[in-house]
Protein backbone atom coordinates (compact mmCIF):
# COMPACT_ATOMS: atom_id res chain seq x y z
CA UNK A 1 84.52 106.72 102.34
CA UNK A 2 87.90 106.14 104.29
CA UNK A 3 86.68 105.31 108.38
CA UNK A 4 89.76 105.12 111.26
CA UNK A 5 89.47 103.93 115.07
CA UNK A 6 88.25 106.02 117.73
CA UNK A 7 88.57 105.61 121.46
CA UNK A 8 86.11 105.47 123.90
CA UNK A 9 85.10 108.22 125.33
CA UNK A 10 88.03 110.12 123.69
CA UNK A 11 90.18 108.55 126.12
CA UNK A 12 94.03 109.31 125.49
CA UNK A 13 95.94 106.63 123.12
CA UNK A 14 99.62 106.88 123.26
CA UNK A 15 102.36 104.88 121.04
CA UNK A 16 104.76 103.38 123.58
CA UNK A 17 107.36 103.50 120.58
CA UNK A 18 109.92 105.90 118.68
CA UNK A 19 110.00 104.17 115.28
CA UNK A 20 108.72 106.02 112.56
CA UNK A 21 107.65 103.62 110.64
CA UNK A 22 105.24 102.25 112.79
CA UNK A 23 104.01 106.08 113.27
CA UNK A 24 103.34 106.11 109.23
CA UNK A 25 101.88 102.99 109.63
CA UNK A 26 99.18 104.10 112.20
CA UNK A 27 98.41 107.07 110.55
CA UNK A 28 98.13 105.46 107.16
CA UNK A 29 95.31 103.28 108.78
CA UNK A 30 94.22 106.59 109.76
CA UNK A 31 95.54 106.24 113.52
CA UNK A 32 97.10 109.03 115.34
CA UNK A 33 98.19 108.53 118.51
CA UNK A 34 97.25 111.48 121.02
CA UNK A 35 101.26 111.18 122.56
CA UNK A 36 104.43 109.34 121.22
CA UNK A 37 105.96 107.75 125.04
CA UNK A 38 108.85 105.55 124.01
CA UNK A 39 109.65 102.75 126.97
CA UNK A 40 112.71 102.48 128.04
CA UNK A 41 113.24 98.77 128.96
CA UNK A 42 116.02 96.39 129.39
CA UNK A 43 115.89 94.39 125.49
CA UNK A 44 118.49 91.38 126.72
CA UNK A 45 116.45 88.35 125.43
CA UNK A 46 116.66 85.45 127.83
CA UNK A 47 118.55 82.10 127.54
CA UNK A 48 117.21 80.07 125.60
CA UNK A 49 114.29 82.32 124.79
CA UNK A 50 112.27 81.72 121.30
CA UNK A 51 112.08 84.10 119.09
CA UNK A 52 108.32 84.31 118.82
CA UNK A 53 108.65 84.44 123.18
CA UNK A 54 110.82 87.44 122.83
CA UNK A 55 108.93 89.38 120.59
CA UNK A 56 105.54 89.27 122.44
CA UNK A 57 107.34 89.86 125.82
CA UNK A 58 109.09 92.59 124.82
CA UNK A 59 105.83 94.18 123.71
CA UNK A 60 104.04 93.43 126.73
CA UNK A 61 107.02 94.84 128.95
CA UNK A 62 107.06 98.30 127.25
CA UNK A 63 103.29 98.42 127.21
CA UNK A 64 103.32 97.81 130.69
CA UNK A 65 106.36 100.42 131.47
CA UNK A 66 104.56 103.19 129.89
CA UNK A 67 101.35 102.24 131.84
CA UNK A 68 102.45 102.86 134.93
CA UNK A 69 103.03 106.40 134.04
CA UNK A 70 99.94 106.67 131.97
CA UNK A 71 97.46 104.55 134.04
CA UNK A 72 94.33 106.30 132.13
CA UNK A 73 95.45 105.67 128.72
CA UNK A 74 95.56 103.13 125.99
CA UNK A 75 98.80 102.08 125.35
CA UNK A 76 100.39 100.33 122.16
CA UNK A 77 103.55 98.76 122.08
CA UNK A 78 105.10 96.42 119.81
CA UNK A 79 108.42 94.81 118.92
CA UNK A 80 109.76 93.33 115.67
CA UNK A 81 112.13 90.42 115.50
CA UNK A 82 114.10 89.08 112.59
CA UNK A 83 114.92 85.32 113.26
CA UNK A 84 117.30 82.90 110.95
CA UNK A 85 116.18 79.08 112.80
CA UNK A 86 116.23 80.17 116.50
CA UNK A 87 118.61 82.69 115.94
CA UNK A 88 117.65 86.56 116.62
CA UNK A 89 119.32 88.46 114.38
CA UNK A 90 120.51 92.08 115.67
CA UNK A 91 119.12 95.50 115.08
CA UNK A 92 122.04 96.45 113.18
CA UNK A 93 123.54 99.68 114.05
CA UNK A 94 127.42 99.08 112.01
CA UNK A 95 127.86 98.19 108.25
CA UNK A 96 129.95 95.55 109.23
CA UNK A 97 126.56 94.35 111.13
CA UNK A 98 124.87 94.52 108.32
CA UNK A 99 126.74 92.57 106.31
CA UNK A 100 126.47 89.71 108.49
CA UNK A 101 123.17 89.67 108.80
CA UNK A 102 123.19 89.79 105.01
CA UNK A 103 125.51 86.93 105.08
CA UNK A 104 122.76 85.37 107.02
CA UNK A 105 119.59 86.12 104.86
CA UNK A 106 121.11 85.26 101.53
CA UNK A 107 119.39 82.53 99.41
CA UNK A 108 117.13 81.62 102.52
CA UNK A 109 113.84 81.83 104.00
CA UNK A 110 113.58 83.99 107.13
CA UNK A 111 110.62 84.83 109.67
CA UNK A 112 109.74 88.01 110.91
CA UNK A 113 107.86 88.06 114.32
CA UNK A 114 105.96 91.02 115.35
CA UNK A 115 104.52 91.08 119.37
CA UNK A 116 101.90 93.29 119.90
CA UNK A 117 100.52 94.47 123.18
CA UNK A 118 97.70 97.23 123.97
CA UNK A 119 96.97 97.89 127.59
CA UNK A 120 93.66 99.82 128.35
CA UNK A 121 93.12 102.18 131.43
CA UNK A 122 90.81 99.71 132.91
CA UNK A 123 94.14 96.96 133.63
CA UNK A 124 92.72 94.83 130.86
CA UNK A 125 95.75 94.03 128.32
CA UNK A 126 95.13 92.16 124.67
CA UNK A 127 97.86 90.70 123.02
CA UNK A 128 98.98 89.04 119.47
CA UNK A 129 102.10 87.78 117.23
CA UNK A 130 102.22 88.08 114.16
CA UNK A 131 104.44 85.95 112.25
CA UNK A 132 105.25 86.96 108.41
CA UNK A 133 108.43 85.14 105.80
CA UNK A 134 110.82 86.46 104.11
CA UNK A 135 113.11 85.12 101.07
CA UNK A 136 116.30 86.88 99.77
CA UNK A 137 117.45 85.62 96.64
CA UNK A 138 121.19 85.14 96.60
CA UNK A 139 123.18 87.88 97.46
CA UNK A 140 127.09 88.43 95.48
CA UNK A 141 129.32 90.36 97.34
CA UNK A 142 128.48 92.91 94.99
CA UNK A 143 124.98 93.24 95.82
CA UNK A 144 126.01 92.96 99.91
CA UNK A 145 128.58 95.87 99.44
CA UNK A 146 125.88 97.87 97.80
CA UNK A 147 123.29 97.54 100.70
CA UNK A 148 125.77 97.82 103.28
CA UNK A 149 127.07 101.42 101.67
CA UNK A 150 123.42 102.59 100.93
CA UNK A 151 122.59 102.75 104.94
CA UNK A 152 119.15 101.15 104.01
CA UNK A 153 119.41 99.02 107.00
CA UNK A 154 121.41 100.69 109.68
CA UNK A 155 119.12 100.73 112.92
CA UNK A 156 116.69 97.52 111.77
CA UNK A 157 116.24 94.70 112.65
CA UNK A 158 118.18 92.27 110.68
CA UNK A 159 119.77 94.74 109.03
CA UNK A 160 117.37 95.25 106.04
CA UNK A 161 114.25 97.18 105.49
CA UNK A 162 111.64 96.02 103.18
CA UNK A 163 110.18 98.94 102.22
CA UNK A 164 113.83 100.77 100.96
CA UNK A 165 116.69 99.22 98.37
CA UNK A 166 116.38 96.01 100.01
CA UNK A 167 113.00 95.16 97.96
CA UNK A 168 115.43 94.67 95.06
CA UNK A 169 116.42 91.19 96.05
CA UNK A 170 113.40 90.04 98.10
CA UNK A 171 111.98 87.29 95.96
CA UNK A 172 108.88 86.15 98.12
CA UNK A 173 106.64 87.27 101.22
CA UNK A 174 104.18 85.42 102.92
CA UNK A 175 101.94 86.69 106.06
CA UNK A 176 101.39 90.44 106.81
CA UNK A 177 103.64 92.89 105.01
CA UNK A 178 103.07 95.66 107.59
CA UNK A 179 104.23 93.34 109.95
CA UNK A 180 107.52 93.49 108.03
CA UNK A 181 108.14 97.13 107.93
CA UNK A 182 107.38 96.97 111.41
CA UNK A 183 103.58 96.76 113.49
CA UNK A 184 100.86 94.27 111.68
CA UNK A 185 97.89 96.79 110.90
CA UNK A 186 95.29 94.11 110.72
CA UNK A 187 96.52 92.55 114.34
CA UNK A 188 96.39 96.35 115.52
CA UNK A 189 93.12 96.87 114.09
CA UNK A 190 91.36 93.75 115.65
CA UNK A 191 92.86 94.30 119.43
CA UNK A 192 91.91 98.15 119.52
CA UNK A 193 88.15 97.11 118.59
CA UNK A 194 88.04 94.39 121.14
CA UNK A 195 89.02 97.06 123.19
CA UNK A 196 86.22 98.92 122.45
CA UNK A 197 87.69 101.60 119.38
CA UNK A 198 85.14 102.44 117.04
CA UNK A 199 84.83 103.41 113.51
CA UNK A 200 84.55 107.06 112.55
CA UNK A 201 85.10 109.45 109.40
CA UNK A 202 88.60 110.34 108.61
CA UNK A 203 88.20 113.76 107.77
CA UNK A 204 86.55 114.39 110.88
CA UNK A 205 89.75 113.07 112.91
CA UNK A 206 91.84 115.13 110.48
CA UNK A 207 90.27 118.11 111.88
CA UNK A 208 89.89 117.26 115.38
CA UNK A 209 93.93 116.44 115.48
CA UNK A 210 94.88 120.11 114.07
């Protein structure tokens, strides 16, 4: 029997993101947000500021934008970040960005950070960070030009995505994988019940949704 997260009282939950993926993640966990809110938020990480810091407050900040227009909903947000050392490597949106985070990535060991933020209609907020690695195995030119003139990463975060063409030269993962393509399910899963979600069937949701 497959069971998903319900709300209390059937209040309103709303995604306070535009990524897809973390929409097919949700609803392959058998979560379906009621409305899809995107926050629009200045992203500029601070001097000096950690990855790990960056992540989690830029997943508390669009939580919290999106609850000041939804005050009597549950709001997720989250943020991913791809870090080489203490660098934060771009959300590539140019080949040529690609390639250097590429250049980057190859032969090394890489973390991926993933803040996570839920705010509830009572004020009450719960927050986590997930933290996940990543190794590429060396990259030739050759296999660089390919990724860069597939498209597989334009628009993520360090130019890759994990669950496309870039698996081909990923040689090891350790932490969350989820958290990788973009919102930890098991993180999710743990704030939304101390939040007061509760089990139910899946097929009843299925129905319920339409």
């Amino acid at each position: 029997m497959t069971y998903f997260l319900n709300a209390p009282q059937d209040i309103p939950f709303i995604l306070a993101s535009a990524s897809p993926r973390r929409v097919e993640l949700l609803k392959s966990a058998g979560l379906v947000p009621d409305k899809i809110v995107p926050a629009d938020i200045d992203e500029q990480n601070l001097p000096s500021e950690r990855p790990r810091d960056y992540a989690l407050r830029m997943a508390v900040e669009k939580a919290q934008a999106i609850a000041l227009s939804e005050p009597t909903s549950f709001i997720l947000a989250a943020d991913t970040v791809v870090a080489s050392g203490t660098q934060i490597l771009p959300k590539a949106e140019t080949k040529a960005q690609i390639k250097t985070c590429l250049d980057r990535l190859s032969g090394r060991r890489h973390r991926v950070y993933g803040g996570i933020c839920l705010v509830c209609p009572n004020g009450n907020s719960f927050t986590r960070l997930s933290q996940s690695q990543v190794t590429f195995r060396r990259l030739s030119e050759q296999d660089k030009q390919a990724l860069c003139a597939s498209g597989d990463g334009m628009g993520k975060a360090g130019g890759y995505a994990i669950q496309g063409l870039s698996a081909l030269y990923i040689r090891a993962i350790s932490g969350s994988y989820s958290n990788i393509v973009g919102l930890d399910i098991y993180q999710v899963a743990g704030l939304m019940l101390a939040a007061g979600f509760s089990y139910g069937h899946f097929e009843k949701a299925q129905t319920e949704n339409g």
